[in-house]
PDB file of N, CA and C in Angstrom:
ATOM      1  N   UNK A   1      18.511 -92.952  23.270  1.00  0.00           N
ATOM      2  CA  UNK A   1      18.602 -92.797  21.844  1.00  0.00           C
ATOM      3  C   UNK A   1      19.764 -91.854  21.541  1.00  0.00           C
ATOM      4  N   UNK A   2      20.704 -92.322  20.892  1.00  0.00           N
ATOM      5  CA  UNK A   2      21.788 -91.167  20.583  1.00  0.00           C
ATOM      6  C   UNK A   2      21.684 -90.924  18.874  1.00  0.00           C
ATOM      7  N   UNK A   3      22.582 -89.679  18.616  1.00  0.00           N
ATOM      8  CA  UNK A   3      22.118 -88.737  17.595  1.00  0.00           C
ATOM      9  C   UNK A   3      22.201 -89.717  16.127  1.00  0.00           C
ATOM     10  N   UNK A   4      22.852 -90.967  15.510  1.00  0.00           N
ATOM     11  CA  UNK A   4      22.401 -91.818  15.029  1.00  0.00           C
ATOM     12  C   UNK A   4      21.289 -92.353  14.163  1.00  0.00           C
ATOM     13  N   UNK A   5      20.598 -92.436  15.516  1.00  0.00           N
ATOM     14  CA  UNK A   5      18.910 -93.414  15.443  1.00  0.00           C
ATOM     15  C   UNK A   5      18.021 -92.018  15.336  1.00  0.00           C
ATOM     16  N   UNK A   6      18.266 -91.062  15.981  1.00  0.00           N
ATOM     17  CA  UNK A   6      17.721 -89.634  15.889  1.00  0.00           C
ATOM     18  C   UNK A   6      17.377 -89.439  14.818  1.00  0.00           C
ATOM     19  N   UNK A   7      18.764 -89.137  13.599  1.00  0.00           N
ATOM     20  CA  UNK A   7      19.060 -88.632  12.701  1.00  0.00           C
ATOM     21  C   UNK A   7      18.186 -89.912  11.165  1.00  0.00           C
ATOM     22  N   UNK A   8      18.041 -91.383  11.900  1.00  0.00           N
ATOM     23  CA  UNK A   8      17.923 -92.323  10.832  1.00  0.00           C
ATOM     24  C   UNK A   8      16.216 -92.117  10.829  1.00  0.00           C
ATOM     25  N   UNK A   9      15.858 -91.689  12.295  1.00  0.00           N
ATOM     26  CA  UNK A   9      14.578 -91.523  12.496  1.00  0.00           C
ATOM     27  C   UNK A   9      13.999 -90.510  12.049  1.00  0.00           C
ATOM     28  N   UNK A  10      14.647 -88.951  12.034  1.00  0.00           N
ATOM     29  CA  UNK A  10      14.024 -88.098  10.821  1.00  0.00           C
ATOM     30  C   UNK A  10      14.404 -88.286   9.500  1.00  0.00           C
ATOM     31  N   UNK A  11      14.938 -89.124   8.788  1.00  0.00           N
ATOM     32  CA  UNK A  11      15.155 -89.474   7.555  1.00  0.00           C
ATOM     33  C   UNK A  11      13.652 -90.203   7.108  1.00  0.00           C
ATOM     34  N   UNK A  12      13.434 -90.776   8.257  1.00  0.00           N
ATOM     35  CA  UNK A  12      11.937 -91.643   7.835  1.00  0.00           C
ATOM     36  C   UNK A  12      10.870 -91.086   7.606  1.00  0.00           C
ATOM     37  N   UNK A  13      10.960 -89.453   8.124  1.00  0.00           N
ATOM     38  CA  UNK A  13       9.583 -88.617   7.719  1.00  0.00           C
ATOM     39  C   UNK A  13       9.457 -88.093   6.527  1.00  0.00           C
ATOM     40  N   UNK A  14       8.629 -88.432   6.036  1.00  0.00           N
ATOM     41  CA  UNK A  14       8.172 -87.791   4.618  1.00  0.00           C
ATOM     42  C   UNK A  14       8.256 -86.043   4.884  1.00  0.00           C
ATOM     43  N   UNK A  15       8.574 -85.524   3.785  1.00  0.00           N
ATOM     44  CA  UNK A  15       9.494 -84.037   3.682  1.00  0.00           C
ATOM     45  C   UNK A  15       8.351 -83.320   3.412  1.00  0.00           C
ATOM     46  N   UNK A  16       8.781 -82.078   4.538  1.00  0.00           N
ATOM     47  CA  UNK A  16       7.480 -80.850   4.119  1.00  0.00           C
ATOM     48  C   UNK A  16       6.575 -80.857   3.454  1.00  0.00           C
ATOM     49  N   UNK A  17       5.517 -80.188   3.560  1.00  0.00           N
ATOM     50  CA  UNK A  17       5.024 -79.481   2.105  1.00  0.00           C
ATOM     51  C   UNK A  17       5.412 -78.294   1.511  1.00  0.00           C
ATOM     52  N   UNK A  18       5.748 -78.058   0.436  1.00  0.00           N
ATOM     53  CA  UNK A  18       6.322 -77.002  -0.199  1.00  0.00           C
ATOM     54  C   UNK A  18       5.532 -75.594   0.442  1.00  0.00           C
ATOM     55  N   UNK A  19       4.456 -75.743   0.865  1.00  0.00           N
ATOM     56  CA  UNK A  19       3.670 -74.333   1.326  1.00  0.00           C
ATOM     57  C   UNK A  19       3.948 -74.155   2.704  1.00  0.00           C
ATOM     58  N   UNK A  20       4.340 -75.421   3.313  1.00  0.00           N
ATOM     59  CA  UNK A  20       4.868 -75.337   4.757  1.00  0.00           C
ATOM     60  C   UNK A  20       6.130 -74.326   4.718  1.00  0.00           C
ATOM     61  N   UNK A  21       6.780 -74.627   4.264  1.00  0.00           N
ATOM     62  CA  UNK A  21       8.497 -74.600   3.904  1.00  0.00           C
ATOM     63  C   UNK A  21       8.224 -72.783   3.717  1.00  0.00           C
ATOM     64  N   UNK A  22       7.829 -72.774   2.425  1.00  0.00           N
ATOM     65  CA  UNK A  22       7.804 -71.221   2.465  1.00  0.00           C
ATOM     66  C   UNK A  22       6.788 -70.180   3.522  1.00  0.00           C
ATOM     67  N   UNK A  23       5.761 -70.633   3.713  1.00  0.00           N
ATOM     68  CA  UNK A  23       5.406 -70.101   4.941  1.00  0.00           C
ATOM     69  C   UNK A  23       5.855 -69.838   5.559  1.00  0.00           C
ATOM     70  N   UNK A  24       7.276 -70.878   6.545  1.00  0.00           N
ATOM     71  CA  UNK A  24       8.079 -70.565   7.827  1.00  0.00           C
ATOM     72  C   UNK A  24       9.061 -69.661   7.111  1.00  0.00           C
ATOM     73  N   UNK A  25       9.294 -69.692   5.861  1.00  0.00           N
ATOM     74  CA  UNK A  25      10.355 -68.990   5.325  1.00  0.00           C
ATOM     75  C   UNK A  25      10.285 -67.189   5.083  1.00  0.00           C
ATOM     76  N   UNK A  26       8.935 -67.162   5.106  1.00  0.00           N
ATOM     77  CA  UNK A  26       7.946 -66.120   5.171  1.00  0.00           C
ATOM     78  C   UNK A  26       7.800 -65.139   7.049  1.00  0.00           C
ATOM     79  N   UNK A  27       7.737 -65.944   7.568  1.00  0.00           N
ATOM     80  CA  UNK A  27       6.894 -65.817   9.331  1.00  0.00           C
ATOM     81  C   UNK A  27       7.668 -64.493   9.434  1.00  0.00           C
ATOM     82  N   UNK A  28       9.583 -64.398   9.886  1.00  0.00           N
ATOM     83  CA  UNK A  28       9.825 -63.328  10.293  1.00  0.00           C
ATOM     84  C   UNK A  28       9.550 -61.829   9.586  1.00  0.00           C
ATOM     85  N   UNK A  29       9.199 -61.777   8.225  1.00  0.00           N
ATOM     86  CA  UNK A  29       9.084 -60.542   7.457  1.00  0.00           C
ATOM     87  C   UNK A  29       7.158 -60.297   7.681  1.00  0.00           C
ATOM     88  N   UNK A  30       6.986 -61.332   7.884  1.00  0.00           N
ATOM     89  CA  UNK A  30       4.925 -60.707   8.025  1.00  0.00           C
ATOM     90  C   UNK A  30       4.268 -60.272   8.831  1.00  0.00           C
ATOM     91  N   UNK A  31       4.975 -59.696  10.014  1.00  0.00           N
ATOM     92  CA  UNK A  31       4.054 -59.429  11.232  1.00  0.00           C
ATOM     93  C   UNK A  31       3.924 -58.272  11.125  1.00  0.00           C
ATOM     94  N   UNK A  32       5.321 -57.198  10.209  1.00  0.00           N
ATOM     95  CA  UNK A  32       4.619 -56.122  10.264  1.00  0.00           C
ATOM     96  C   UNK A  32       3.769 -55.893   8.881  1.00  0.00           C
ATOM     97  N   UNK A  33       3.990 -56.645   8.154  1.00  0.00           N
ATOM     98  CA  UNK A  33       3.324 -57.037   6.969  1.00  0.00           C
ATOM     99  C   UNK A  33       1.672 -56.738   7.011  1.00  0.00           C
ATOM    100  N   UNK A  34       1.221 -58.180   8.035  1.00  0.00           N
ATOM    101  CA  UNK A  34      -0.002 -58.637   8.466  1.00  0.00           C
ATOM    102  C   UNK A  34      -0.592 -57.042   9.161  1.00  0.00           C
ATOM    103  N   UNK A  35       0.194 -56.779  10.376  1.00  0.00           N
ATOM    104  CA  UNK A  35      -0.675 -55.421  10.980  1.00  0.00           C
ATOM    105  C   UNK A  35      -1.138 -54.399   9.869  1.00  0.00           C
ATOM    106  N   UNK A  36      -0.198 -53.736   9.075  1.00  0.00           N
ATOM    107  CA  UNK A  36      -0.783 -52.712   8.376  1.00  0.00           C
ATOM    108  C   UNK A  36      -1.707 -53.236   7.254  1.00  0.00           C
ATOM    109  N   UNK A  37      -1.852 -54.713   6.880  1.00  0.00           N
ATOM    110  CA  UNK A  37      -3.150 -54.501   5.951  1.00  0.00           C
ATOM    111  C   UNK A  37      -4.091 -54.931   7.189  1.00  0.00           C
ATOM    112  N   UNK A  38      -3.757 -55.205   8.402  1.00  0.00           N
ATOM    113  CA  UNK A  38      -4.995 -55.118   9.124  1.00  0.00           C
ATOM    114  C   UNK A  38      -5.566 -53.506   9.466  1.00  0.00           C
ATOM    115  N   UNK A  39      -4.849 -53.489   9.855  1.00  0.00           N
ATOM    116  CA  UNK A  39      -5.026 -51.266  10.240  1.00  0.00           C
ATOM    117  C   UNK A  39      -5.373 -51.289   8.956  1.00  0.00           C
ATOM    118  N   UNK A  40      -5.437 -50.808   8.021  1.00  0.00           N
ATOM    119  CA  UNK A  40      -5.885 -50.483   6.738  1.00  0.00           C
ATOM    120  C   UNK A  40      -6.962 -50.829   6.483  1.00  0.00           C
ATOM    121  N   UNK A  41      -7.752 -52.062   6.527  1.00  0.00           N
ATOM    122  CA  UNK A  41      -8.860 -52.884   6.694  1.00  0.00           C
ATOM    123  C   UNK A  41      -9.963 -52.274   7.528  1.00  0.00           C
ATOM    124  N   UNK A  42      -9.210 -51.879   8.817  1.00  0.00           N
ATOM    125  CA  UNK A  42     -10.279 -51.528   9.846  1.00  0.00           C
ATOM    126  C   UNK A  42     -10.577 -50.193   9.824  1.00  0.00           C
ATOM    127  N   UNK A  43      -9.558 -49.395   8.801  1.00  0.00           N
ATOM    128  CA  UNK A  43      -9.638 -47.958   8.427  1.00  0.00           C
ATOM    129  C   UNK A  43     -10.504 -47.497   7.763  1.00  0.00           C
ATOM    130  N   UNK A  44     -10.357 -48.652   6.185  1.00  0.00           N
ATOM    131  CA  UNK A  44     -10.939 -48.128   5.109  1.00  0.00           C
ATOM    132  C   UNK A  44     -11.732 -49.408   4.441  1.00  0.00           C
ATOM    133  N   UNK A  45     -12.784 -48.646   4.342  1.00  0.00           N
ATOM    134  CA  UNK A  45     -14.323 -49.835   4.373  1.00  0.00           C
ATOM    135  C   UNK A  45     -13.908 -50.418   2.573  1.00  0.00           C
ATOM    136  N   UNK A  46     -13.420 -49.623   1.810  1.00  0.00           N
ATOM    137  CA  UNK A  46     -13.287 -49.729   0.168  1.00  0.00           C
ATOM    138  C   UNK A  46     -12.308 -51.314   0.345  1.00  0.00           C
ATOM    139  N   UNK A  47     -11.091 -50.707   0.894  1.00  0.00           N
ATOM    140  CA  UNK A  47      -9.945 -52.158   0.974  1.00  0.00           C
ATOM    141  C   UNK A  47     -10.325 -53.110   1.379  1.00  0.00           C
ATOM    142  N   UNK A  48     -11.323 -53.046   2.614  1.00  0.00           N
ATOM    143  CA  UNK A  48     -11.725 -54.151   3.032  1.00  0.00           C
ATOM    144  C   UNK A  48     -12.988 -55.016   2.810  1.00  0.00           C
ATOM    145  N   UNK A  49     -13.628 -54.238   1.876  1.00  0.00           N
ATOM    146  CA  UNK A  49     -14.343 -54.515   1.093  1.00  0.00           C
ATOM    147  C   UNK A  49     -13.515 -55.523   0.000  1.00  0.00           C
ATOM    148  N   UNK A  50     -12.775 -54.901  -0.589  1.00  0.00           N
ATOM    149  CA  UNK A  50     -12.068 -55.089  -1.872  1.00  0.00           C
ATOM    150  C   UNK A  50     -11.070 -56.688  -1.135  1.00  0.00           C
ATOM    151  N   UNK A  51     -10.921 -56.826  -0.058  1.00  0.00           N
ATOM    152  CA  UNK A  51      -9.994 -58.440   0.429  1.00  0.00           C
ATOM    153  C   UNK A  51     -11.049 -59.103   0.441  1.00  0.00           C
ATOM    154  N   UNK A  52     -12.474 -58.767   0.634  1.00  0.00           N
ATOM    155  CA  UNK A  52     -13.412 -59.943   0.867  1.00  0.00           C
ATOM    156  C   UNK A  52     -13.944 -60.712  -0.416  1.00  0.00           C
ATOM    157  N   UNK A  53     -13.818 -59.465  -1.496  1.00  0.00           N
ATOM    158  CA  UNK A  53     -14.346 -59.777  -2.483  1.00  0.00           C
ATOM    159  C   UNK A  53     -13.314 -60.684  -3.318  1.00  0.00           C
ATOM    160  N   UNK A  54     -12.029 -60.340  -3.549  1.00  0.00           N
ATOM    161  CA  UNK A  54     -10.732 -60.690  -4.576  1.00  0.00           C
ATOM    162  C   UNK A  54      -9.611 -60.151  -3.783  1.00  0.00           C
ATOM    163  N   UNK A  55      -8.980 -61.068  -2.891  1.00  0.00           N
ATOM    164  CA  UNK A  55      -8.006 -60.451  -1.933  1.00  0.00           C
ATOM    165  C   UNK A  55      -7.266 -60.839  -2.808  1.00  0.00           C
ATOM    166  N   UNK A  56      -6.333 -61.567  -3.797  1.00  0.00           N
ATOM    167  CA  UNK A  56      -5.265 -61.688  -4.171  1.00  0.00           C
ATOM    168  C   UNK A  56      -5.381 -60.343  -5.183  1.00  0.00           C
ATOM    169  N   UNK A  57      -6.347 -59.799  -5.780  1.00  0.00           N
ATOM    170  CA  UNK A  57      -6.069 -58.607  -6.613  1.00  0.00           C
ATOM    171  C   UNK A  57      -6.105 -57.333  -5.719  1.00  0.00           C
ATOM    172  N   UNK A  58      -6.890 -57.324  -4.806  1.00  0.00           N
ATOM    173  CA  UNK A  58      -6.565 -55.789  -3.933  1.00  0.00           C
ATOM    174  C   UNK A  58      -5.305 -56.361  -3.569  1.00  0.00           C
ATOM    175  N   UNK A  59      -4.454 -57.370  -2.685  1.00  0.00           N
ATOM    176  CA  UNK A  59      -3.567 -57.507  -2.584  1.00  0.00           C
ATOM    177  C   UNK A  59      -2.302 -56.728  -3.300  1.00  0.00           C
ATOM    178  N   UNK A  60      -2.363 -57.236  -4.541  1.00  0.00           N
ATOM    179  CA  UNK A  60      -1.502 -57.040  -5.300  1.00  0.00           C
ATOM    180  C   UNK A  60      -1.273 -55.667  -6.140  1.00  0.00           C
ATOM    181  N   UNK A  61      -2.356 -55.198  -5.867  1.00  0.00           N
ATOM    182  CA  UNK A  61      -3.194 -53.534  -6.422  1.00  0.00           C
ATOM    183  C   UNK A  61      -2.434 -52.911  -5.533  1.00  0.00           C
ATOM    184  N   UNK A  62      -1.976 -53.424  -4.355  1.00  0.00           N
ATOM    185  CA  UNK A  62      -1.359 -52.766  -3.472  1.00  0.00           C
ATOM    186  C   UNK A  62      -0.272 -52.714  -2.827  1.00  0.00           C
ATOM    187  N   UNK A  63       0.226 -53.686  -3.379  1.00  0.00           N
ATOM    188  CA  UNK A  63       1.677 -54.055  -3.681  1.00  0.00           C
ATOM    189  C   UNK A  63       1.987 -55.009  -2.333  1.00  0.00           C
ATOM    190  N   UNK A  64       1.572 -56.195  -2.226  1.00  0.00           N
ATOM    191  CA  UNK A  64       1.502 -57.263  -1.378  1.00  0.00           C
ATOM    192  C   UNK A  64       1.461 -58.505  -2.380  1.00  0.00           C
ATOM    193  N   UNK A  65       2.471 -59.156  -1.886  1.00  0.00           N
ATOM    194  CA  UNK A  65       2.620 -60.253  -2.954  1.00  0.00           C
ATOM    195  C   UNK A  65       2.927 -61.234  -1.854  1.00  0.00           C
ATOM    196  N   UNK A  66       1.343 -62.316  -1.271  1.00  0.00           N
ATOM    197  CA  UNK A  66       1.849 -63.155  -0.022  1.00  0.00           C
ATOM    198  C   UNK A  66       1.341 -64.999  -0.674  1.00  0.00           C
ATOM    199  N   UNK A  67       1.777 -65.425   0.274  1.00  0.00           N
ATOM    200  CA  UNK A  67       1.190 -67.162   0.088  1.00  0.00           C
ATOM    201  C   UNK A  67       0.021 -67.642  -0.038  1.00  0.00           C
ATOM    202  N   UNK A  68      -0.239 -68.438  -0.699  1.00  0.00           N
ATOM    203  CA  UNK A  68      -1.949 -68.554  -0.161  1.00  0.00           C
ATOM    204  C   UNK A  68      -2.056 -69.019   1.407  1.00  0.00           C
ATOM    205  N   UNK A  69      -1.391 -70.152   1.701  1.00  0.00           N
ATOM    206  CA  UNK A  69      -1.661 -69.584   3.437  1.00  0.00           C
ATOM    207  C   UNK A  69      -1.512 -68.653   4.307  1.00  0.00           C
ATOM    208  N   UNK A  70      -0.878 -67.644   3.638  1.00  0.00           N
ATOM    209  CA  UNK A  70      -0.799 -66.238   4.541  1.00  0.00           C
ATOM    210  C   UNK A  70      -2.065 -66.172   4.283  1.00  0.00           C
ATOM    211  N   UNK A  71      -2.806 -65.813   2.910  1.00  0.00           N
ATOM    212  CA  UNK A  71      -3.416 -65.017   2.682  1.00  0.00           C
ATOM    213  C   UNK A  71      -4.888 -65.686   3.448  1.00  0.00           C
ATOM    214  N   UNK A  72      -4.829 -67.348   3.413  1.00  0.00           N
ATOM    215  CA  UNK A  72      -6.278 -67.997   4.414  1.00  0.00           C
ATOM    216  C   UNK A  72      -5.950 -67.390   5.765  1.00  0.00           C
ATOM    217  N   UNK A  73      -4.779 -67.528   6.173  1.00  0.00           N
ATOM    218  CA  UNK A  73      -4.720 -66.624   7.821  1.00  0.00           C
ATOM    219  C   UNK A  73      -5.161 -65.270   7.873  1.00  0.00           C
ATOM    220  N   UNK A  74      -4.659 -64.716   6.374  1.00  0.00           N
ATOM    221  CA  UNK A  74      -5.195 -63.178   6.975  1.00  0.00           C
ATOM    222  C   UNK A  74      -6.752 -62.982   6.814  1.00  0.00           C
ATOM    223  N   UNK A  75      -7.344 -63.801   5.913  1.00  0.00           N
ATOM    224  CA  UNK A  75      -8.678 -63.092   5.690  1.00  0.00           C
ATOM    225  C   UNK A  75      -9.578 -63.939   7.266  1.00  0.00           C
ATOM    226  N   UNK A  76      -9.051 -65.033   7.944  1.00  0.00           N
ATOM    227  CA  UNK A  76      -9.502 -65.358   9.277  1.00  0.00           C
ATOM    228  C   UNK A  76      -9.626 -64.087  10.111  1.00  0.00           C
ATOM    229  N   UNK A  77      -8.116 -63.206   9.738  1.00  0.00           N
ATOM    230  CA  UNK A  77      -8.248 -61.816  10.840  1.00  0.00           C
ATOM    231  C   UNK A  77      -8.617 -61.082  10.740  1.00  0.00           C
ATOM    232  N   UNK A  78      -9.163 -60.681   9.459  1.00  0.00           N
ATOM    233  CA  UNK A  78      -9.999 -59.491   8.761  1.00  0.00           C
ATOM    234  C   UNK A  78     -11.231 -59.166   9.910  1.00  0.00           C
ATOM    235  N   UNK A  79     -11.039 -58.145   9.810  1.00  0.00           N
ATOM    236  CA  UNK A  79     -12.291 -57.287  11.166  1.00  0.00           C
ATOM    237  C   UNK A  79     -13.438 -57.270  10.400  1.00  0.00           C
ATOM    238  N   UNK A  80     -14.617 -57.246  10.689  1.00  0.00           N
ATOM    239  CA  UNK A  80     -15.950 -57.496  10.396  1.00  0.00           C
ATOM    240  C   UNK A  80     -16.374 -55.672   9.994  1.00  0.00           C
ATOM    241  N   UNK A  81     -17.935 -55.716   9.437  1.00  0.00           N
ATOM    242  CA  UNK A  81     -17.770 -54.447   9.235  1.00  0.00           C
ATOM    243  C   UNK A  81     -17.333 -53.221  10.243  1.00  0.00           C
ATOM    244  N   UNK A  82     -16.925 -52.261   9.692  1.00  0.00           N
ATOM    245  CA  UNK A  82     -16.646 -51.311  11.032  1.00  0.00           C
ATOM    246  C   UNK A  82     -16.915 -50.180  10.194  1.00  0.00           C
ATOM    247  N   UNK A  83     -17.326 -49.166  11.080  1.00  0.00           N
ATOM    248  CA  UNK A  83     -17.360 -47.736  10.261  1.00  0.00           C
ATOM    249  C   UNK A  83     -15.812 -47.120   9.769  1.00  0.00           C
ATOM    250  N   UNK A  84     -16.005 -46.524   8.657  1.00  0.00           N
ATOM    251  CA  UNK A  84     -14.273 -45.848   7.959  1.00  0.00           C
ATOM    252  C   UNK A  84     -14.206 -45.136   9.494  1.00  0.00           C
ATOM    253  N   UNK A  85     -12.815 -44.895   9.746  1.00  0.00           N
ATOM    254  CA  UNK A  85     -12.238 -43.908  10.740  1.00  0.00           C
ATOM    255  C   UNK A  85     -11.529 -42.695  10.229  1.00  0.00           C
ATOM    256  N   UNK A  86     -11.334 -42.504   9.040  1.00  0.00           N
ATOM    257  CA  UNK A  86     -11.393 -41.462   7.793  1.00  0.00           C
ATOM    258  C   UNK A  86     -11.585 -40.060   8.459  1.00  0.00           C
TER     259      UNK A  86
END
């Protein structure tokens, strides 16, 4: 197969989804993103309280402004109860 039939052959795939697209567009800036509202979470029982209940408003209360698929990945990683470490 040369680059051609390659090129005629990804023309034939139906194009992203717009949440795909920005997601990957997203990936390199969130990892340190993702850790500190995880550390924060596992810190403080109020915040993590407050993502289970209305994560896009503690989110944003806190100055995190992410995707909704970030935000289904992050509440997957959210730590279960834990005592504050306070």
């Amino acid at each position: 197969m040369d680059e051609r039939e390659i090129g005629r052959l990804l023309r034939l795939l139906p194009a992203a989804p717009a949440e795909w697209t920005l997601t990957a567009q997203e990936l390199p800036f969130l990892s340190a993103e993702l850790a500190d509202i995880l550390e924060r979470a596992r810190g403080d029982g109020g915040f993590r309280d407050g993502l289970r209940a209305d994560p896009d408003t503690t989110l944003r209360d806190h100055g995190y402004d992410l995707s909704p698929s970030v935000m289904a990945h992050l509440m997957k990683l959210l730590p279960e109860d834990e005592p504050d470490q306070s």
